[in-house]
N, C-alpha and C. Protein backbone atom coordinates (compact mmCIF):
# COMPACT_ATOMS: atom_id res chain seq x y z
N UNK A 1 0.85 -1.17 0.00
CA UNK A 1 0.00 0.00 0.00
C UNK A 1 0.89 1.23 0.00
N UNK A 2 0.44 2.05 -0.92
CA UNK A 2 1.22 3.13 -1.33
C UNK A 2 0.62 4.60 0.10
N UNK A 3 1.67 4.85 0.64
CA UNK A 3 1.77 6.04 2.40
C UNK A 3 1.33 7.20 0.82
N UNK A 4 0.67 8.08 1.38
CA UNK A 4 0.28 9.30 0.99
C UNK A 4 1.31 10.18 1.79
N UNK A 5 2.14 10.86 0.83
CA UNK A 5 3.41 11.69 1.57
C UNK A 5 2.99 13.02 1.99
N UNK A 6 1.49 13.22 1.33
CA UNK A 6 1.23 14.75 2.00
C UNK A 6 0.28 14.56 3.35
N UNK A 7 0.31 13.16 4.38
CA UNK A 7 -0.25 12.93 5.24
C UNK A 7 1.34 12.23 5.96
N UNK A 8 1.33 13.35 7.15
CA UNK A 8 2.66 12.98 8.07
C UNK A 8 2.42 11.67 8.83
N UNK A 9 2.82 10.80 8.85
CA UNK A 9 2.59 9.58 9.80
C UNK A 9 2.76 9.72 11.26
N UNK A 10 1.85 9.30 11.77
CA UNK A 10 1.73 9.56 13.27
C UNK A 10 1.59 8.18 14.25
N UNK A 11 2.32 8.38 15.76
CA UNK A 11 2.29 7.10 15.99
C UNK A 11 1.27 6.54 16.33
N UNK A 12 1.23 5.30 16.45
CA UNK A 12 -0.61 4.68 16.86
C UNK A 12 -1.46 5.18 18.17
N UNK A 13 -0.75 5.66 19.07
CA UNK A 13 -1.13 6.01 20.46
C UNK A 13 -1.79 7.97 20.20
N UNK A 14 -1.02 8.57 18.94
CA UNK A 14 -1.53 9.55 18.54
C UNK A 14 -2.96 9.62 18.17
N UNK A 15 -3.23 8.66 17.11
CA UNK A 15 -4.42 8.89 16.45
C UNK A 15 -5.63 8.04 17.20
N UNK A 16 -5.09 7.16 18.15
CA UNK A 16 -6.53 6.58 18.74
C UNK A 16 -6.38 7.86 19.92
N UNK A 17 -5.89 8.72 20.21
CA UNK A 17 -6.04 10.17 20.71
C UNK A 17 -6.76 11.26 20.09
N UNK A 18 -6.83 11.24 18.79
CA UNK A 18 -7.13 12.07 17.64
C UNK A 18 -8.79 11.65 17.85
N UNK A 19 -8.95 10.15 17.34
CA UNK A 19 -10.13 9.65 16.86
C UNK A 19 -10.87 10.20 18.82
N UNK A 20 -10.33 10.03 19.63
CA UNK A 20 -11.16 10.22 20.54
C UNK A 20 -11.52 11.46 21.26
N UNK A 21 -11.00 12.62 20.76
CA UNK A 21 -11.04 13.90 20.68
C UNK A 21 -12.18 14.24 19.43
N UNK A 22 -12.57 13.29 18.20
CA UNK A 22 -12.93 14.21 17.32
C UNK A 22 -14.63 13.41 17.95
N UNK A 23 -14.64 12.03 18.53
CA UNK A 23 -15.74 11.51 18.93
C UNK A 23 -16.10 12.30 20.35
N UNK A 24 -15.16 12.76 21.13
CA UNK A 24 -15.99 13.89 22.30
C UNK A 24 -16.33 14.89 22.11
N UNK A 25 -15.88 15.69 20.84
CA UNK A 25 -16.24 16.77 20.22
C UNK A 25 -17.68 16.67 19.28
N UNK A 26 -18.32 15.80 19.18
CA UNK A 26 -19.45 15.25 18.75
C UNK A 26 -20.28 14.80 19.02
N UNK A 27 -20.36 14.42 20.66
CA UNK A 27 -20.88 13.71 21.46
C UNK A 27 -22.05 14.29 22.03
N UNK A 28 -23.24 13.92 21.59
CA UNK A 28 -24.60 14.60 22.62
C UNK A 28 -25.04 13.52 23.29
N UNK A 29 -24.75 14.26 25.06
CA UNK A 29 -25.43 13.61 26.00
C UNK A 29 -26.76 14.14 25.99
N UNK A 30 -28.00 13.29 26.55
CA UNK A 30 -29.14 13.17 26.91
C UNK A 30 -29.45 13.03 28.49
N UNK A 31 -29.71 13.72 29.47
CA UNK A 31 -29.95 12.88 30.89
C UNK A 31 -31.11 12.12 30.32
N UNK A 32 -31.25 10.80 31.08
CA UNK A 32 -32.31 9.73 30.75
C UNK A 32 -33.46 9.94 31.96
N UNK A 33 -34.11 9.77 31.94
CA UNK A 33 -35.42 9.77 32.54
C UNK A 33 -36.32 8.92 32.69
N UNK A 34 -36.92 8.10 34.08
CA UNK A 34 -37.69 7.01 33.92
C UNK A 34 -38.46 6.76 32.30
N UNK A 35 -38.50 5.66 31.64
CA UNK A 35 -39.58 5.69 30.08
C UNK A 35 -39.03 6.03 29.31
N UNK A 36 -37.75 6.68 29.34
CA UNK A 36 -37.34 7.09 27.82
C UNK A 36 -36.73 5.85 26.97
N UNK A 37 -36.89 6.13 25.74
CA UNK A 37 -36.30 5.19 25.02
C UNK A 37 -35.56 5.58 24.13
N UNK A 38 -34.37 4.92 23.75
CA UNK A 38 -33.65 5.75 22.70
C UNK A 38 -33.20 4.74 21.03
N UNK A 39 -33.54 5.11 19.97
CA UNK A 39 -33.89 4.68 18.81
C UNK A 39 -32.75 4.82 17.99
N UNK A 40 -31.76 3.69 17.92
CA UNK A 40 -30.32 4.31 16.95
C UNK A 40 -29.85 3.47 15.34
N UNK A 41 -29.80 4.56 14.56
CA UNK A 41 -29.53 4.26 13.61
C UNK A 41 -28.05 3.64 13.07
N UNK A 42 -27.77 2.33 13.78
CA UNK A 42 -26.24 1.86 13.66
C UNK A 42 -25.89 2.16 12.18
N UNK A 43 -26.11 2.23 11.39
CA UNK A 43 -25.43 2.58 10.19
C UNK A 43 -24.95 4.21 10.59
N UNK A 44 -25.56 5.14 10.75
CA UNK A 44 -24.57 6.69 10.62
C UNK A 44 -24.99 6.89 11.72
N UNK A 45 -24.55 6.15 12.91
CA UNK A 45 -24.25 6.81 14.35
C UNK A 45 -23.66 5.99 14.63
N UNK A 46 -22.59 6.49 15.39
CA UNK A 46 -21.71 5.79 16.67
C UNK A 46 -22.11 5.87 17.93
N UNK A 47 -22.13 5.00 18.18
CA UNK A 47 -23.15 5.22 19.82
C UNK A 47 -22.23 4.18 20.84
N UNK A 48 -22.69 4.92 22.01
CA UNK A 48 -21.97 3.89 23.55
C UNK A 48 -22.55 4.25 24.30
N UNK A 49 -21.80 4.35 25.87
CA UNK A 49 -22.53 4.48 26.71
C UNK A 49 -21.69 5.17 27.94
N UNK A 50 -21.63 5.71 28.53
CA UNK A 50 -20.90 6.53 29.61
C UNK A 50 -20.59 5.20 31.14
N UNK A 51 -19.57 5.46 31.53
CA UNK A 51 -19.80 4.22 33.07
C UNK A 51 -20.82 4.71 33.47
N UNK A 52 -21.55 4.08 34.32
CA UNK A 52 -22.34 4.26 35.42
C UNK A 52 -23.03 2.95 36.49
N UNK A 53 -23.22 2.70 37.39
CA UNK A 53 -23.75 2.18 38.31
C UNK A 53 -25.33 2.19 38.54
N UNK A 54 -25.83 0.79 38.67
CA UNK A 54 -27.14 0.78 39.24
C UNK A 54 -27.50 -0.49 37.93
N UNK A 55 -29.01 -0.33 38.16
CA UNK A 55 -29.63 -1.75 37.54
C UNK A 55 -29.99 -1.04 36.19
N UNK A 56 -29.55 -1.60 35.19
CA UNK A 56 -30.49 -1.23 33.23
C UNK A 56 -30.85 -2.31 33.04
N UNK A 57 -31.75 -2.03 32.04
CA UNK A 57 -32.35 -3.02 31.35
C UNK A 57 -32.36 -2.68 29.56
N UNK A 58 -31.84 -3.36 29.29
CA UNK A 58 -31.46 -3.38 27.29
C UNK A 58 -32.57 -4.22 26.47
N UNK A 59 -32.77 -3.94 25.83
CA UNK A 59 -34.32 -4.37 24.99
C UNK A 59 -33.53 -4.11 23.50
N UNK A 60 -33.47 -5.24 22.40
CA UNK A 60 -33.17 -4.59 21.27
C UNK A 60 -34.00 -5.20 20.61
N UNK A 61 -34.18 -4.44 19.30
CA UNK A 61 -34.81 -5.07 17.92
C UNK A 61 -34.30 -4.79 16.85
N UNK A 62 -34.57 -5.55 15.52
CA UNK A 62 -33.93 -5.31 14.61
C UNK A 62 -34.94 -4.97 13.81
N UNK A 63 -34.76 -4.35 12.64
CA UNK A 63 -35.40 -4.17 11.50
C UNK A 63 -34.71 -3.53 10.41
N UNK A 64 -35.89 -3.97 9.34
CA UNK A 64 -35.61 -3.40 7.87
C UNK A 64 -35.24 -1.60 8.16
N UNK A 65 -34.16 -1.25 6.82
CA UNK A 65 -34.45 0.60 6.85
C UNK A 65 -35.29 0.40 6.59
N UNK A 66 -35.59 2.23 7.48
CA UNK A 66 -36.95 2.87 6.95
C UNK A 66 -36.47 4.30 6.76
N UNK A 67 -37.25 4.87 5.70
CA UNK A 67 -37.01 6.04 5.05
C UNK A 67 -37.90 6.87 5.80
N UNK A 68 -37.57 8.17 6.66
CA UNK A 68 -38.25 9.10 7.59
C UNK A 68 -39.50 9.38 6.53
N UNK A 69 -38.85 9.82 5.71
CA UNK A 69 -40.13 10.16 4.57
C UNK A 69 -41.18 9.52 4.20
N UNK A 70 -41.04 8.22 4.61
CA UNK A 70 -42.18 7.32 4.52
C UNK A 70 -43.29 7.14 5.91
N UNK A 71 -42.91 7.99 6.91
CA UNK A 71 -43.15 7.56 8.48
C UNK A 71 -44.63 8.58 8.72
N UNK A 72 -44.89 8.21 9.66
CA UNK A 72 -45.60 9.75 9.92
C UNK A 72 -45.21 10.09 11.51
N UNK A 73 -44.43 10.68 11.59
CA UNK A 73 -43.69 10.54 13.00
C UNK A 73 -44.90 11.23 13.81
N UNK A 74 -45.20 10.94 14.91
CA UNK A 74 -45.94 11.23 16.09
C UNK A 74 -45.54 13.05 17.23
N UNK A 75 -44.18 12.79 17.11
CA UNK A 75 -43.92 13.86 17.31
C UNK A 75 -42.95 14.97 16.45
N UNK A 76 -42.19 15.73 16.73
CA UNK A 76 -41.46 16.80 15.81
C UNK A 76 -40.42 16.24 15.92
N UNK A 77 -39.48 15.88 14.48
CA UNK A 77 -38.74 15.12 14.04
C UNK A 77 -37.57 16.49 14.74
N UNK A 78 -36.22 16.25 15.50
CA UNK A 78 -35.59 17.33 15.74
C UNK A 78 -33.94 17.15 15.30
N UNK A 79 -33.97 15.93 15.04
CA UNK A 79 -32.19 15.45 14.03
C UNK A 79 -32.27 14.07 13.00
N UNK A 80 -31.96 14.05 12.31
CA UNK A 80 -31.84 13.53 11.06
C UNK A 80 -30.21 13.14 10.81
């Protein structure tokens, strides 16, 4: 594999520094609230989870895409 010389090489401990600076710089927390649920689009989100302590409970499902445009969302759609 041909190094791109107008990209300086950096050591490995650099850029998993880099990548985790550009993922906290992007990062919207939510406080959670008894009932909330949260709906993630694993294809164009990166998602995790912060430490924390106490009892969760994880529920997943899978499904087909769906195109927003096809939905009739219930409430006001506020990120895309």
């Amino acid at each position: 594999m041909k190094m791109n010389s107008a990209v300086p090489a950096r050591p490995l401990g650099s850029v998993f520094l880099l990548i985790n600076e550009v993922y906290e710089a992007n990062t919207a927390r939510e406080p959670w609230q008894a009932g909330d649920l949260m709906l993630v689009d694993n294809v164009r989100t990166a998602h995790g989870r912060e430490h924390f302590e106490g009892p969760r409970e994880v529920l997943v499902a899978m499904a087909d895409a769906v195109h927003l445009a096809d939905c009739s969302p219930t409430i006001e759609v506020t990120a895309i």
